[in-house]
N, C-alpha and C. Protein backbone atom coordinates (compact mmCIF):
# COMPACT_ATOMS: atom_id res chain seq x y z
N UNK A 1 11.22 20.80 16.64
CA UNK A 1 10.06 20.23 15.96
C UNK A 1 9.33 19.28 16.91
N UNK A 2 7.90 19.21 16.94
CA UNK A 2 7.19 18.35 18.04
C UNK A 2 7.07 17.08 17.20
N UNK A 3 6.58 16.24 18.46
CA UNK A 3 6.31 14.56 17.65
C UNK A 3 5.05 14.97 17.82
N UNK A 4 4.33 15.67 18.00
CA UNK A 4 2.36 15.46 18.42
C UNK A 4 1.72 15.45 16.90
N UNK A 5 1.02 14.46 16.72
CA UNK A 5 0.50 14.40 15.67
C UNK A 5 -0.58 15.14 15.31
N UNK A 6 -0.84 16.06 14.21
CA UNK A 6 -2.22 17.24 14.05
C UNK A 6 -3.32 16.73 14.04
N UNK A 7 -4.42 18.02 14.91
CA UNK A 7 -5.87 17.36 15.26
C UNK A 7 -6.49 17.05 14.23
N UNK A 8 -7.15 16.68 13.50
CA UNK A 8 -8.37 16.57 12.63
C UNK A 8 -9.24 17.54 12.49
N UNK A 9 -9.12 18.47 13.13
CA UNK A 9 -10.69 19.71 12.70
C UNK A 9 -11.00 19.61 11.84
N UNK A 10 -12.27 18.96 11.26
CA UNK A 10 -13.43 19.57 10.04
C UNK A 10 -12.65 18.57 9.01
N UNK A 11 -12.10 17.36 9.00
CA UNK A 11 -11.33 16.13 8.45
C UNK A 11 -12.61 15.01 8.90
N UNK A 12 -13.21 14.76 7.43
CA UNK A 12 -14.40 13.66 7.42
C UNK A 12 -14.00 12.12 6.67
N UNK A 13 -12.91 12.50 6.42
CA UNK A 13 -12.53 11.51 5.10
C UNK A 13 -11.23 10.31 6.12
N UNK A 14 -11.64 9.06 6.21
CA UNK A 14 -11.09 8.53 6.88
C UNK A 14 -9.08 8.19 6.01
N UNK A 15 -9.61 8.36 4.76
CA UNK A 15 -8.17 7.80 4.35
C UNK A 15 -7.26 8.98 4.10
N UNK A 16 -7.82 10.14 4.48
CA UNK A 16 -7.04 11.43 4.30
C UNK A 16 -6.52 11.58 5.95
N UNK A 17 -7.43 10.84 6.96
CA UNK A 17 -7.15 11.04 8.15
C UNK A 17 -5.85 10.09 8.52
N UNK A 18 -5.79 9.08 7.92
CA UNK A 18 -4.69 8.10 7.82
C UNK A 18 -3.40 8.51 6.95
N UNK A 19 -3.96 8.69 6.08
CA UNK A 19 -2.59 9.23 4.73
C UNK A 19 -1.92 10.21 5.00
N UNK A 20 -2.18 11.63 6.16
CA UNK A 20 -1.87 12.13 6.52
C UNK A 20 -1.00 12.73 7.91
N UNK A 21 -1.72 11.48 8.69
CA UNK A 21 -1.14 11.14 9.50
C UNK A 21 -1.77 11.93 11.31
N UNK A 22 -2.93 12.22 11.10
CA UNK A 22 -3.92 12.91 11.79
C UNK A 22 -4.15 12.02 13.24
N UNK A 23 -4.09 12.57 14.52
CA UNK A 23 -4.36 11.69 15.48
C UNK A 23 -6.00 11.66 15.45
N UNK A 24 -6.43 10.21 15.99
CA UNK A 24 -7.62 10.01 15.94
C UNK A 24 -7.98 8.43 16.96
N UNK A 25 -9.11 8.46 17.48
CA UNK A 25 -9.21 7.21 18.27
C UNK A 25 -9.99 6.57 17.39
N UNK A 26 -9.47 5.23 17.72
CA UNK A 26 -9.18 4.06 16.89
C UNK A 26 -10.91 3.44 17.44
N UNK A 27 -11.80 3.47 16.27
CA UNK A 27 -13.34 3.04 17.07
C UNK A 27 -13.79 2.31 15.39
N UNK A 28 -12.69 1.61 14.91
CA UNK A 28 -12.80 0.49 13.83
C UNK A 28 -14.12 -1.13 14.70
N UNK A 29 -13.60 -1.23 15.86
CA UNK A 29 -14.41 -2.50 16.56
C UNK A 29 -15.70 -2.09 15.85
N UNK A 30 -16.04 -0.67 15.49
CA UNK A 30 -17.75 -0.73 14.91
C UNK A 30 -17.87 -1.68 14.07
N UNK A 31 -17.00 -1.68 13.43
CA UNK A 31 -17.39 -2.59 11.97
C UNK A 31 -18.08 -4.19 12.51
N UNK A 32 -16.65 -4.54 13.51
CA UNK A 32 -17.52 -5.85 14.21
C UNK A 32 -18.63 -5.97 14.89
N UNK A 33 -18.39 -5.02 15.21
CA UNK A 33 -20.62 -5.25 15.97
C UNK A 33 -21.34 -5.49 15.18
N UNK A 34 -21.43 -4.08 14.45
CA UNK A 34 -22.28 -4.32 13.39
C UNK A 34 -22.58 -5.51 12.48
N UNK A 35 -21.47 -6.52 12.49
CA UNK A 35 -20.94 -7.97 11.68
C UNK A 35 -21.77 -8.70 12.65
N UNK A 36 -21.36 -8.75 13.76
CA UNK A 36 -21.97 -9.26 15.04
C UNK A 36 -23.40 -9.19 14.92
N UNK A 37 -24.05 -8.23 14.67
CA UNK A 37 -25.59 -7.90 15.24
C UNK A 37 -26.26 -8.36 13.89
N UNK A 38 -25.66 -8.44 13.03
CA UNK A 38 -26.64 -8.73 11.34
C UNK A 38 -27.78 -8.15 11.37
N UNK A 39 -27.64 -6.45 11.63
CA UNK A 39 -29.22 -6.14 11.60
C UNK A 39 -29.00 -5.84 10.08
N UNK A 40 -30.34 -5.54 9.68
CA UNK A 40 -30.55 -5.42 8.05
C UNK A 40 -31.00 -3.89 8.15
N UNK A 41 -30.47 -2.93 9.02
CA UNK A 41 -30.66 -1.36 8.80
C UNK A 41 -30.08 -1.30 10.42
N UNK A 42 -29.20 -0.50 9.88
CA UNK A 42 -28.59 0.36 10.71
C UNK A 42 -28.41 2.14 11.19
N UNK A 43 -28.86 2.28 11.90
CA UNK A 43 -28.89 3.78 12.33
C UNK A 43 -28.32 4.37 13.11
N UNK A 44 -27.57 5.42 12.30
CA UNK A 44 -26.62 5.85 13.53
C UNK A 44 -26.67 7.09 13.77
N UNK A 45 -27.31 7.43 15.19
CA UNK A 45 -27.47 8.39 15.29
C UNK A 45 -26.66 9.18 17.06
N UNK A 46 -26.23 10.49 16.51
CA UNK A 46 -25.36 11.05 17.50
C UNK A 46 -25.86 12.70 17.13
N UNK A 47 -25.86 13.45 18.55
CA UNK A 47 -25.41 14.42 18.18
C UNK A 47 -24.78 15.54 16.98
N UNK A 48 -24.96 16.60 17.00
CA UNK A 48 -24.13 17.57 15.84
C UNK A 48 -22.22 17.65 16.30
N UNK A 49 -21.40 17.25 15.48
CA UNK A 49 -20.01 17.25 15.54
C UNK A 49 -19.55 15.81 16.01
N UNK A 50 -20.23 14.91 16.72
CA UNK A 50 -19.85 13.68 16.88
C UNK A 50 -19.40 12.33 15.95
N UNK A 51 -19.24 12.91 14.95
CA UNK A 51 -18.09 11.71 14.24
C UNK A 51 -19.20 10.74 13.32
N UNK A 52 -20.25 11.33 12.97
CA UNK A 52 -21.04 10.00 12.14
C UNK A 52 -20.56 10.16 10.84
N UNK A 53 -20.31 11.69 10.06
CA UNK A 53 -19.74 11.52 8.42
C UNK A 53 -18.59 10.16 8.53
N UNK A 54 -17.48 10.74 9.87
CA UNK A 54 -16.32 10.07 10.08
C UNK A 54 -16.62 8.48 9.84
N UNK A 55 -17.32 8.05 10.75
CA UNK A 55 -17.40 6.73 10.97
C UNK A 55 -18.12 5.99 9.64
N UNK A 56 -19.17 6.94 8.48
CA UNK A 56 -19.72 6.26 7.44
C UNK A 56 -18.47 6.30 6.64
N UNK A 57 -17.34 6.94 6.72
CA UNK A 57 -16.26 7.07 5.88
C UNK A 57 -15.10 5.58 6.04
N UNK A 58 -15.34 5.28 7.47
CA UNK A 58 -14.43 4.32 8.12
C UNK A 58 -14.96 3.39 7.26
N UNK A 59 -16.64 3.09 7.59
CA UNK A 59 -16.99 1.86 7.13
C UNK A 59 -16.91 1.67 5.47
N UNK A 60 -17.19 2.60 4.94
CA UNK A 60 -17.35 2.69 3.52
C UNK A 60 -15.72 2.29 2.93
N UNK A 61 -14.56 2.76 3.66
CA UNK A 61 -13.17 2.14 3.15
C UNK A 61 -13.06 1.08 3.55
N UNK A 62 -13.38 0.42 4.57
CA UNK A 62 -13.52 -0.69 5.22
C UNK A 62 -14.15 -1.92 4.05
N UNK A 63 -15.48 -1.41 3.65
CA UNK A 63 -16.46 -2.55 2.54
C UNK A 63 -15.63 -2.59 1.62
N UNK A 64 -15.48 -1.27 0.61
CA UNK A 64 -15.62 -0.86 -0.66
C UNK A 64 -14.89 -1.24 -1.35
N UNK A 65 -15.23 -1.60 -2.51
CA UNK A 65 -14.51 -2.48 -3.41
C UNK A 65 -14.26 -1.51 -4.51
N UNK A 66 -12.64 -0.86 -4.54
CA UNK A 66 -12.38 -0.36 -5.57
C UNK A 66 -10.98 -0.44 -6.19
N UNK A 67 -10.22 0.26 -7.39
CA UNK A 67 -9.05 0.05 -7.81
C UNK A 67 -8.06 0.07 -7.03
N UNK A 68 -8.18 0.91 -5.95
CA UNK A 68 -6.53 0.88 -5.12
C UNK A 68 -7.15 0.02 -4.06
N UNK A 69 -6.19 -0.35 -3.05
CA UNK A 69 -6.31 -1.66 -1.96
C UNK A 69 -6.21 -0.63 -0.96
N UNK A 70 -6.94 -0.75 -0.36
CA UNK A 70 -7.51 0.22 0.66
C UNK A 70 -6.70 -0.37 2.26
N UNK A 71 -6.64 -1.63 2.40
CA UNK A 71 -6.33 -3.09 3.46
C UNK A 71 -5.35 -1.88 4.49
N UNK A 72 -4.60 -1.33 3.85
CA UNK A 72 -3.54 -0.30 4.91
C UNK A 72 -3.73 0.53 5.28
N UNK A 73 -5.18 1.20 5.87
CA UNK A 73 -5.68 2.17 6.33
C UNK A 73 -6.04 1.35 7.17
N UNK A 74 -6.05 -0.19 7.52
CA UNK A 74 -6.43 -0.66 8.79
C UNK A 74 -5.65 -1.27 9.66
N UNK A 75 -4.13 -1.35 9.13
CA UNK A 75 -2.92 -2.00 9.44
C UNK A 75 -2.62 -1.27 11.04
N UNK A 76 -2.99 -2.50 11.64
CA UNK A 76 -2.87 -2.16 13.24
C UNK A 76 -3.58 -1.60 13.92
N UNK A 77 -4.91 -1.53 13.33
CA UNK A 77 -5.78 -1.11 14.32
C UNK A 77 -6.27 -2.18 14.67
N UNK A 78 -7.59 -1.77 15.41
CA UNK A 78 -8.13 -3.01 16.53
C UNK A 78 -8.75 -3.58 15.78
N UNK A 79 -9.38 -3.49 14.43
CA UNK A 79 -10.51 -4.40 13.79
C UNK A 79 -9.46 -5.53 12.76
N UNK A 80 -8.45 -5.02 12.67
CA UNK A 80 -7.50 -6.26 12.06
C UNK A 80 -6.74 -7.23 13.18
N UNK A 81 -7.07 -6.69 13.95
CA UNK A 81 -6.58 -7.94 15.35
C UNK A 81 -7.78 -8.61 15.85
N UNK A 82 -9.24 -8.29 15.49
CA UNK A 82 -10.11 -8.98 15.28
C UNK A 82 -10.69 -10.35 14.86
N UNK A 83 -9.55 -10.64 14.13
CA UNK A 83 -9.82 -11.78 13.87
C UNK A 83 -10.47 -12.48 12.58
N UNK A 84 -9.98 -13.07 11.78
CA UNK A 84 -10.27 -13.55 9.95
C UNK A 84 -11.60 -13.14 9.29
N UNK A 85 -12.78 -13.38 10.73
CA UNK A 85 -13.89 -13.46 10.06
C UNK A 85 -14.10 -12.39 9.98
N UNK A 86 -13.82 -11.29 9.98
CA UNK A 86 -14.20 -9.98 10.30
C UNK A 86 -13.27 -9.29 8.83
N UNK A 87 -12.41 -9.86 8.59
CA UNK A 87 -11.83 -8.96 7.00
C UNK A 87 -12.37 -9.45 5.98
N UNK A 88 -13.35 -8.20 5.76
CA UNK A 88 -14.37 -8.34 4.45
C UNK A 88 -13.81 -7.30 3.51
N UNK A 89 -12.48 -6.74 3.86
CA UNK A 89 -12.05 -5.44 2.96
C UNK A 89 -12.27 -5.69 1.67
N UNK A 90 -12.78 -4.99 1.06
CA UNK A 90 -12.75 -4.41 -0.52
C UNK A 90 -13.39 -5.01 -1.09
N UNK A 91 -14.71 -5.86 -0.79
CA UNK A 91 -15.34 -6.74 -1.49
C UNK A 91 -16.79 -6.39 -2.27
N UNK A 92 -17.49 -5.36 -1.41
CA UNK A 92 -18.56 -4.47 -1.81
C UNK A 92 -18.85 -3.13 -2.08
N UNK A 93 -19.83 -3.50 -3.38
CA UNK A 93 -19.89 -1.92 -3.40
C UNK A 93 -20.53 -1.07 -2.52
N UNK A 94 -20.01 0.50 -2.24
CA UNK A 94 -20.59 1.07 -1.24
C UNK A 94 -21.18 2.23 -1.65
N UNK A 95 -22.43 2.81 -1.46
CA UNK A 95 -22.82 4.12 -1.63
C UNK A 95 -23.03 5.11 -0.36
N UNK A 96 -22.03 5.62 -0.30
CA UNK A 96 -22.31 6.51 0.83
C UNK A 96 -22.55 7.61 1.09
């Protein structure tokens, strides 16, 4: 049996990418820029297949304020070693 953890192909959903156990690079620091820059519209734009559903999925578990506690889909990545001011988990609502 291998230790390599399975790719993600066509996997948009960040907490299915976690819950499952999917390798993926860790590009949570967005959240802090974006915290950082206080623009009042953000646009993100990339290429076709480059990870933007992904990353509105990151941020949207990241804000979103709902019944289950979301906080452990970020346990050890780089945006929880970030530093206090930066954990805004679960506080807003998100439409994404």
């Amino acid at each position: 049996m291998s230790n390599f953890k399975p790719i993600p192909i066509g996997v948009e959903d960040f907490k299915r990418l976690v819950d499952d156990g999917y390798y993926f690079v860790d590009k949570t620091l967005m959240i802090k820029e974006i915290l950082d820059k206080k623009g009042a519209v953000n646009l993100f734009t990339r290429p076709r297949r480059f990870g933007k559903t992904l990353n509105i999925s990151i941020l949207q578990r990241f804000f979103e304020k709902t019944d289950e506690d979301n906080a452990y889909l970020f346990d050890g990545l780089n945006i929880s070693q970030a530093g206090e001011k930066y954990m805004h988990q679960g506080q807003y609502p998100v439409f994404a």
